[in-house]
C-alpha atoms as a PDB file:
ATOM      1  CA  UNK A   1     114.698  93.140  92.657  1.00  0.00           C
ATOM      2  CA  UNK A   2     114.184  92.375  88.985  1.00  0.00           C
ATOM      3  CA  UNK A   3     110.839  90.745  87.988  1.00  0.00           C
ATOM      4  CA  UNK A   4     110.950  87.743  85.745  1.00  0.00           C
ATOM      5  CA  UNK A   5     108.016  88.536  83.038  1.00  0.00           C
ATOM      6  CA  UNK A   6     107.502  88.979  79.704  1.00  0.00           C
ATOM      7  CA  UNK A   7     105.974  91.873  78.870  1.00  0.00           C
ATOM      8  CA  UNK A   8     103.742  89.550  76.359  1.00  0.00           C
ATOM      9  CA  UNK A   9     102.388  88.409  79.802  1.00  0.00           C
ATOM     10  CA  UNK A  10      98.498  89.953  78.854  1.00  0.00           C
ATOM     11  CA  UNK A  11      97.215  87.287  80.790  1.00  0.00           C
ATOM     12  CA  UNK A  12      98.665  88.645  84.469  1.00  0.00           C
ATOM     13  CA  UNK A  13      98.237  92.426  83.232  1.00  0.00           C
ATOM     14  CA  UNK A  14      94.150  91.371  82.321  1.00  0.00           C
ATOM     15  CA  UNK A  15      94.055  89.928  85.815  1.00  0.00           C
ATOM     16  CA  UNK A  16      95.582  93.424  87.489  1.00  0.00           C
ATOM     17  CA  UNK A  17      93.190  95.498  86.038  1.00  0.00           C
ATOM     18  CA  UNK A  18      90.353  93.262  86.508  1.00  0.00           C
ATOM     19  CA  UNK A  19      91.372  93.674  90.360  1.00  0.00           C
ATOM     20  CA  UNK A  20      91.698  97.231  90.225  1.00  0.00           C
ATOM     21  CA  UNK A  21      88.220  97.503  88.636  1.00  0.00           C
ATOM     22  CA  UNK A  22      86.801  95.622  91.125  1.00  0.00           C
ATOM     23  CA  UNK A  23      88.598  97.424  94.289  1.00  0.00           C
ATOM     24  CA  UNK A  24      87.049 100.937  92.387  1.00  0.00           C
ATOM     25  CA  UNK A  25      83.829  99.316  91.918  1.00  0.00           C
ATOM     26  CA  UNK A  26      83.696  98.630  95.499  1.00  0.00           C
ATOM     27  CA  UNK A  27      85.456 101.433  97.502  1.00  0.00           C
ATOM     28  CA  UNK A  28      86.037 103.928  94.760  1.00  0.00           C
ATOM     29  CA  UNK A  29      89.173 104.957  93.503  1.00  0.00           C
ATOM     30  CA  UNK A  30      90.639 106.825  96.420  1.00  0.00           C
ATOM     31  CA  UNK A  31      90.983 104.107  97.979  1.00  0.00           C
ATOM     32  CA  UNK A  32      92.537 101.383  95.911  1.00  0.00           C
ATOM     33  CA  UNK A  33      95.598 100.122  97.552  1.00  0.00           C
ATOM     34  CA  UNK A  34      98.090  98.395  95.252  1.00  0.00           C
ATOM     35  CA  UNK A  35      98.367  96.064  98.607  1.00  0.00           C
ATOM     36  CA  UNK A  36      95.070  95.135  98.024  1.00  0.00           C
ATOM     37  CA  UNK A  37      94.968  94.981  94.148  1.00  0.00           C
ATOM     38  CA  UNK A  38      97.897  92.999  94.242  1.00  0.00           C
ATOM     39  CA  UNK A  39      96.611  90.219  96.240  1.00  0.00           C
ATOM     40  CA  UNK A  40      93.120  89.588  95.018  1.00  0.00           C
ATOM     41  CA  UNK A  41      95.259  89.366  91.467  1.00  0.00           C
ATOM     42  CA  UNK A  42      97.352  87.003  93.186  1.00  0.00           C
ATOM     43  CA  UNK A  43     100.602  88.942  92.040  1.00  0.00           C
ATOM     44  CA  UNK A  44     103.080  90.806  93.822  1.00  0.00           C
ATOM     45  CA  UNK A  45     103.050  94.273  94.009  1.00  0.00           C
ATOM     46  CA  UNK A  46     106.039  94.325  91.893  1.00  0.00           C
ATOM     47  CA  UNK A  47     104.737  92.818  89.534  1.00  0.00           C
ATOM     48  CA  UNK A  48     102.023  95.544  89.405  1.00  0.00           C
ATOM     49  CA  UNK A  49     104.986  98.077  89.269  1.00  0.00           C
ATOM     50  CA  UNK A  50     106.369  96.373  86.585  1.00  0.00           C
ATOM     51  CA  UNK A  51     103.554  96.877  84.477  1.00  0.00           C
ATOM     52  CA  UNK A  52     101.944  99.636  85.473  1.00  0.00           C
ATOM     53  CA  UNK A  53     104.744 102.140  87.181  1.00  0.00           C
ATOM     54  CA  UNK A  54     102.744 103.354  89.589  1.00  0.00           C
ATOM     55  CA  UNK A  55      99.187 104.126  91.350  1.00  0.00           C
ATOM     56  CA  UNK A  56      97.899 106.853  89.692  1.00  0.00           C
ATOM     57  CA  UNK A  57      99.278 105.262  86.087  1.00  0.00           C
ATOM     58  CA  UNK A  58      97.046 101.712  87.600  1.00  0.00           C
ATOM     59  CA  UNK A  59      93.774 103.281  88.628  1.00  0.00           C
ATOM     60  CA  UNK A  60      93.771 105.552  85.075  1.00  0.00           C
ATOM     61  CA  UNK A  61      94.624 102.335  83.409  1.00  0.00           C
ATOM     62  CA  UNK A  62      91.742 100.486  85.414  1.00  0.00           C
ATOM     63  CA  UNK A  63      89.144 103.012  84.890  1.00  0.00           C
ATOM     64  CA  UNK A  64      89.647 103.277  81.184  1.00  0.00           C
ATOM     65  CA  UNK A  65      89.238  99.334  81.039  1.00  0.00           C
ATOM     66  CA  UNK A  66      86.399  99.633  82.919  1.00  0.00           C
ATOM     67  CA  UNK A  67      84.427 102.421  80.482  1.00  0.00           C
ATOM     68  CA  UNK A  68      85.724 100.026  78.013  1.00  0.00           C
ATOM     69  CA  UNK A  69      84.224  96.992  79.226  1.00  0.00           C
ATOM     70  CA  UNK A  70      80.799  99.405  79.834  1.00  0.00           C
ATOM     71  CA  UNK A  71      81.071 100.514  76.133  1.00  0.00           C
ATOM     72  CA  UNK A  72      81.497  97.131  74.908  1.00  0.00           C
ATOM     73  CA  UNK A  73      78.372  95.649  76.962  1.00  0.00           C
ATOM     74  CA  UNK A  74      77.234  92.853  74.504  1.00  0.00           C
ATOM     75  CA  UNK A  75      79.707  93.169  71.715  1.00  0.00           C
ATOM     76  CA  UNK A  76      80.894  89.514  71.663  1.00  0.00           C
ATOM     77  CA  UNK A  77      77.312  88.426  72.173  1.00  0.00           C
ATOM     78  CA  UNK A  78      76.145  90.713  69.024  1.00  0.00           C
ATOM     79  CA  UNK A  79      79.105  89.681  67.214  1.00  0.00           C
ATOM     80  CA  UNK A  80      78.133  85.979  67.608  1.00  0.00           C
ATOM     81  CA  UNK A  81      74.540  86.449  67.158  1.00  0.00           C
ATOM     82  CA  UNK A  82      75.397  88.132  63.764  1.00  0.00           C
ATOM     83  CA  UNK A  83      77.843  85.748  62.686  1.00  0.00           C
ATOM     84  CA  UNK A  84      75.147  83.606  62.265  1.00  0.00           C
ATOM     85  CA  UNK A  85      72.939  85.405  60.358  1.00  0.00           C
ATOM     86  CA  UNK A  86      71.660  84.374  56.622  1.00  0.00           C
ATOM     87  CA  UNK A  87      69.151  86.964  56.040  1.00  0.00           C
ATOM     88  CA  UNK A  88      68.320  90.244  56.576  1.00  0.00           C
ATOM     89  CA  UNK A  89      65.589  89.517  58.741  1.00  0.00           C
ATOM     90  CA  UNK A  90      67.649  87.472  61.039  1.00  0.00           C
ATOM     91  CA  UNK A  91      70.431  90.568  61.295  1.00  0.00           C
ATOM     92  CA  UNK A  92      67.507  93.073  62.249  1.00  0.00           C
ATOM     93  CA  UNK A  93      66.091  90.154  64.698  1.00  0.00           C
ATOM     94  CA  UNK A  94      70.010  90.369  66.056  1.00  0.00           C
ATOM     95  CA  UNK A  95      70.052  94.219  66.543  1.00  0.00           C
ATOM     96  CA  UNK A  96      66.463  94.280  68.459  1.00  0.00           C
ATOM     97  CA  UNK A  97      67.675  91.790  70.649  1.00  0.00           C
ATOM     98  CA  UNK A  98      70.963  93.192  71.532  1.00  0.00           C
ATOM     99  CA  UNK A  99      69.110  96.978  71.684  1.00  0.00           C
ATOM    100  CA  UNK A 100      66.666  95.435  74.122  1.00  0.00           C
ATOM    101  CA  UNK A 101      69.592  94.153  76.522  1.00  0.00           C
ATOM    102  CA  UNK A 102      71.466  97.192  76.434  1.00  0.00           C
ATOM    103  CA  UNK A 103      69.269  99.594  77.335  1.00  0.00           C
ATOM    104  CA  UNK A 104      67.359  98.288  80.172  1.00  0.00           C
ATOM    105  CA  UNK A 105      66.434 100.598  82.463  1.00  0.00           C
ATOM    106  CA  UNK A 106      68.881  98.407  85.271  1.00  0.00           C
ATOM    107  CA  UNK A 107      71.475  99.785  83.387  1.00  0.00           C
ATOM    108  CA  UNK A 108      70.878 103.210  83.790  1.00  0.00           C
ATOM    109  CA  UNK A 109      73.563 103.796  87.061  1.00  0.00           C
ATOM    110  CA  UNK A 110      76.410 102.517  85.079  1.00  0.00           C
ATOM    111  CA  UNK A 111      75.672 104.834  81.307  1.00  0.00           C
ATOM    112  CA  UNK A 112      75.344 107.598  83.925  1.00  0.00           C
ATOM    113  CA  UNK A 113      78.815 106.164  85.466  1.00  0.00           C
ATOM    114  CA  UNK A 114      80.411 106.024  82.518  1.00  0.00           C
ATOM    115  CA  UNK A 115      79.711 109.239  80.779  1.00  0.00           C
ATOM    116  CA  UNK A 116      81.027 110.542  84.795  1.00  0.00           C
ATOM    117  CA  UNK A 117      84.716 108.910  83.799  1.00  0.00           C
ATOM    118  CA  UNK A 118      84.484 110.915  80.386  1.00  0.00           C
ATOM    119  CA  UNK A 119      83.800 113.650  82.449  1.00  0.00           C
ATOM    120  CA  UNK A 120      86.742 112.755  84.684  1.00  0.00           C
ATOM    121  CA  UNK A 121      89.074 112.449  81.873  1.00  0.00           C
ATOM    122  CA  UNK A 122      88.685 115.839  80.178  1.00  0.00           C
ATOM    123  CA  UNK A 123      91.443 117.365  82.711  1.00  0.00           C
ATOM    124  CA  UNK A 124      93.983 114.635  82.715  1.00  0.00           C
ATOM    125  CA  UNK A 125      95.634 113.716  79.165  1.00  0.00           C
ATOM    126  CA  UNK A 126      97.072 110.337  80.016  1.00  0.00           C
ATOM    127  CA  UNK A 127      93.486 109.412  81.378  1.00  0.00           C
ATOM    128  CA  UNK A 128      91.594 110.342  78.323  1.00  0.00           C
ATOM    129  CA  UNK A 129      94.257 108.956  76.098  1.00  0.00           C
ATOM    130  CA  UNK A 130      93.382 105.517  77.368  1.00  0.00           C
ATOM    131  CA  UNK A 131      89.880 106.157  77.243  1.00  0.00           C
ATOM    132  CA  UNK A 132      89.966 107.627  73.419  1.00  0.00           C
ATOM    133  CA  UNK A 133      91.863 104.033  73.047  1.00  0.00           C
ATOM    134  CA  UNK A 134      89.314 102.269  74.461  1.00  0.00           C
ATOM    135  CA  UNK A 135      86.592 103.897  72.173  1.00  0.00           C
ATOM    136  CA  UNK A 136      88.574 103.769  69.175  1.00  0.00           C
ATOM    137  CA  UNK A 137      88.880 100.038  69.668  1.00  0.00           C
ATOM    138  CA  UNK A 138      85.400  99.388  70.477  1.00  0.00           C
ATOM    139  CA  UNK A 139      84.278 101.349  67.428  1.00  0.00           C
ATOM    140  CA  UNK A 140      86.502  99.484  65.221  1.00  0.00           C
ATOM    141  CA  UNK A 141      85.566  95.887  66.557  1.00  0.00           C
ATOM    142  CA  UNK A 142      81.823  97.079  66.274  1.00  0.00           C
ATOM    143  CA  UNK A 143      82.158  98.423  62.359  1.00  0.00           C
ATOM    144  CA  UNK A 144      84.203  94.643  61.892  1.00  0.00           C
ATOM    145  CA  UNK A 145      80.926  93.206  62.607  1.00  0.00           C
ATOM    146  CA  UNK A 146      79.113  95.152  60.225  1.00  0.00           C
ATOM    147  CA  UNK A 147      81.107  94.739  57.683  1.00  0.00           C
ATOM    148  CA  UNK A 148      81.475  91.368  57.814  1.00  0.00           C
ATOM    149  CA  UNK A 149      77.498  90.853  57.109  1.00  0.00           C
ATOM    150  CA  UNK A 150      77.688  93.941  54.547  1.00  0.00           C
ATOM    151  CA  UNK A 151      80.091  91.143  52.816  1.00  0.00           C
ATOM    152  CA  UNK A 152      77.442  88.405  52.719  1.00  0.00           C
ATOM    153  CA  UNK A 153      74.830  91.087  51.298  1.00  0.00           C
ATOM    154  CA  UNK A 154      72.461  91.396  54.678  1.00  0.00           C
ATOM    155  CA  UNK A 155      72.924  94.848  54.792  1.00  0.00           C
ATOM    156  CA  UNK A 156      73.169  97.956  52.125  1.00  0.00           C
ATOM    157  CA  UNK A 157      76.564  97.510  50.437  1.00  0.00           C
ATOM    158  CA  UNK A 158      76.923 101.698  50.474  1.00  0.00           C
ATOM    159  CA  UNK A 159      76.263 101.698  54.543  1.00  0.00           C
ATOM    160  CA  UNK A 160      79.616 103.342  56.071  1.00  0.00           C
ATOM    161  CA  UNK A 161      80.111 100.417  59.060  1.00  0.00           C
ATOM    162  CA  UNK A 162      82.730 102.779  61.083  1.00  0.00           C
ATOM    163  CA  UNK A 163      79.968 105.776  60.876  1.00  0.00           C
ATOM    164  CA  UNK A 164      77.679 103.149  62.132  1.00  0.00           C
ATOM    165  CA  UNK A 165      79.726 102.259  64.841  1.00  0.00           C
ATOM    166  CA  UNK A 166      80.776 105.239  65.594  1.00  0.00           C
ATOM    167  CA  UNK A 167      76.808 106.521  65.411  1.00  0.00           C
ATOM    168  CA  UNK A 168      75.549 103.769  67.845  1.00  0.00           C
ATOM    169  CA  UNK A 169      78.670 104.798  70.547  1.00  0.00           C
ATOM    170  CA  UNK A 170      77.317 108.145  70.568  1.00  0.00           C
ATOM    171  CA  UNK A 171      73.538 107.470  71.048  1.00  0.00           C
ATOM    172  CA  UNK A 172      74.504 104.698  74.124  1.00  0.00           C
ATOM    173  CA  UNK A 173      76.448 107.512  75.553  1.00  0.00           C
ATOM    174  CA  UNK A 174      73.625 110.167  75.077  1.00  0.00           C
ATOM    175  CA  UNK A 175      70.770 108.395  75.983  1.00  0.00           C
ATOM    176  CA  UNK A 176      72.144 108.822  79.477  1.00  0.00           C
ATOM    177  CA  UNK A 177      71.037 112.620  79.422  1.00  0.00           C
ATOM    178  CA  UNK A 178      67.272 111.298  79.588  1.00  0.00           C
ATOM    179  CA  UNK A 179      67.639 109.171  82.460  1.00  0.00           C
ATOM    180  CA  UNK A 180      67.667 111.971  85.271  1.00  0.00           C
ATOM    181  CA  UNK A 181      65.050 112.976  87.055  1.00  0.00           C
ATOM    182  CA  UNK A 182      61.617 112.994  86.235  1.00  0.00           C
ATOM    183  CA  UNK A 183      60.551 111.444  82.543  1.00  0.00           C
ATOM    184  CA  UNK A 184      60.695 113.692  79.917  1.00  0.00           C
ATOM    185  CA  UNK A 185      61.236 111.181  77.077  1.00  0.00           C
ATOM    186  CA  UNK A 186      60.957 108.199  77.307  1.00  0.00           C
ATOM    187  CA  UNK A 187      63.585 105.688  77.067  1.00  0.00           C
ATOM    188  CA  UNK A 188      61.998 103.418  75.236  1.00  0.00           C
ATOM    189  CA  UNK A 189      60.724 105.346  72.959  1.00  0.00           C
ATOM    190  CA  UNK A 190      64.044 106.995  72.203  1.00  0.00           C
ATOM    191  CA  UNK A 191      65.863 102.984  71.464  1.00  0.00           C
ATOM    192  CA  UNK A 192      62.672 102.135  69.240  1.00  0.00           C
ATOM    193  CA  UNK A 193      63.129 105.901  66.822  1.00  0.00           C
ATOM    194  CA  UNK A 194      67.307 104.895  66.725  1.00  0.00           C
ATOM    195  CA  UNK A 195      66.617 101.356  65.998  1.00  0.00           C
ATOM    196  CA  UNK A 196      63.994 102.806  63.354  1.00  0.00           C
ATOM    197  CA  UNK A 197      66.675 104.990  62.361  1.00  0.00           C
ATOM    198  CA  UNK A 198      69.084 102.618  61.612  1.00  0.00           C
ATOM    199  CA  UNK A 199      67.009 100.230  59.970  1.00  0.00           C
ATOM    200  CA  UNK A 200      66.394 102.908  57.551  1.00  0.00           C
ATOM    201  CA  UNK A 201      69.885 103.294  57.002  1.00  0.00           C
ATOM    202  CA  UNK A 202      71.212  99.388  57.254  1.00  0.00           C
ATOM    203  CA  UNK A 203      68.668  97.825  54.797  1.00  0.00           C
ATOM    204  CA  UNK A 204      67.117  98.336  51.717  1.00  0.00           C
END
C-alpha cells in the first residue's frame, strides 16, 4: 500500500523521532519497537517506513536527533537572550547565564550520555554521518548568533564566530571527562577559566 505524504511532511517525521527518542530514553534502544514508536507518534507504521526505511535506519536517525537536541541545550534561549543585547556588558551577562544553565552538575548523566553515542558512532558510518550533521548544524546556528552581535559591534570584529562555536562544542563535550569519579577538578572552576577564556577572546 502506497502512503499519501509529502516528503515536505517535517512536521510527522519531527513527531517520529521525537517518539523514538523517547522509547530509547525509556527502554533503550534494543528495544524500540516501530509498533510502539508508531503509535505514541500517532502514525502508522508505514508511515514510519516511508520515511525512515527501516529500524536500524529509525533508531540511528533518533539517536543522532537526540545528541543533537543534547548539543543544542539552550541554543534558542541564548540566541534570544542575545538578540536582545545593546552592549557588551549585556552579551557577557547573556553568556554567564547560559554557562551557568548548562553546566549544572544535574546535567552531568546526559554530557556523559552523549559523548557514549559519539562513542557508539565511531564503528557505524551512517550513524556518525548523522551525528557529524547534527554537530555541523549546531555549530553553524551557534557562530549565526555570534555573528549577528559581532555586526552590531558587542563583540571584537576580528573574533572567528565558527572557531567560537566550534571551540565551545568541544569544551561541553570535554568537560564530561571531569565528571567521573572522585573530584579532581572542579567543575566549576573549569566553566569560570573557559568563560574567562572567552571573554578574553570575545571583547576588547
Amino acid at each position: 500500500m502506497t502512503v499519501a505524504v509529502s516528503k515536505d511532511d517535517g512536521l510527522t517525521r519531527e513527531k517520529i523521532l521525537q517518539s523514538a527518542i523517547d522509547a530509547i530514553d525509556s527502554h533503550g534502544e534494543g528495544a524500540l519497537r516501530i509498533v510502539d514508536v508508531a503509535r505514541n507518534a500517532g502514525v502508522s507504521q508505514g508511515m514510519i517506513r516511508y520515511y525512515f526505511g527501516d529500524r536500524d535506519t529509525l533508531v540511528a536517525s533518533a539517536m543522532a536527533a537526540r545528541f543533537g537536541q543534547r548539543y543544542g541545550f539552550k541554543l534558542d534561549e541564548f540566541a534570544h537572550l542575545a538578540s536582545r543585547c545593546n552592549s557588551s556588558m549585556e552579551f557577557r551577562l547573556a553568556i554567564e547565564q547560559t554557562l551557568s544553565v548548562v553546566f549544572v552538575p544535574e546535567r552531568s548523566r546526559v554530557r556523559l550520555e552523549r559523548n557514549s553515542d559519539i562513542g557508539n558512532a565511531k564503528d557505524h558510518s551512517e550513524f556518525a554521518e548523522q551525528i557529524a550533521d547534527e554537530r555541523n548544524a549546531l555549530c553553524r546556528n551557534l557562530a549565526e548568533v555570534f555573528e549577528s552581535v559581532q555586526q552590531r559591534g558587542l563583540i571584537k570584529e576580528s573574533v572567528n564566530c565558527l572557531h567560537i562555536a566550534g571551540l565551545y562544542l568541544s569544551f561541553a563535550h570535554g568537560i564530561s571527562l571531569w565528571e567521573l569519579g572522585p573530584e579532581f577538578l572542579s567543575r566549576q572552576e573549569l566553566v569560570t577559566t573557559f568563560q574567562e577564556m572567552l571573554f578574553a577572546v570575545l571583547f576588547e
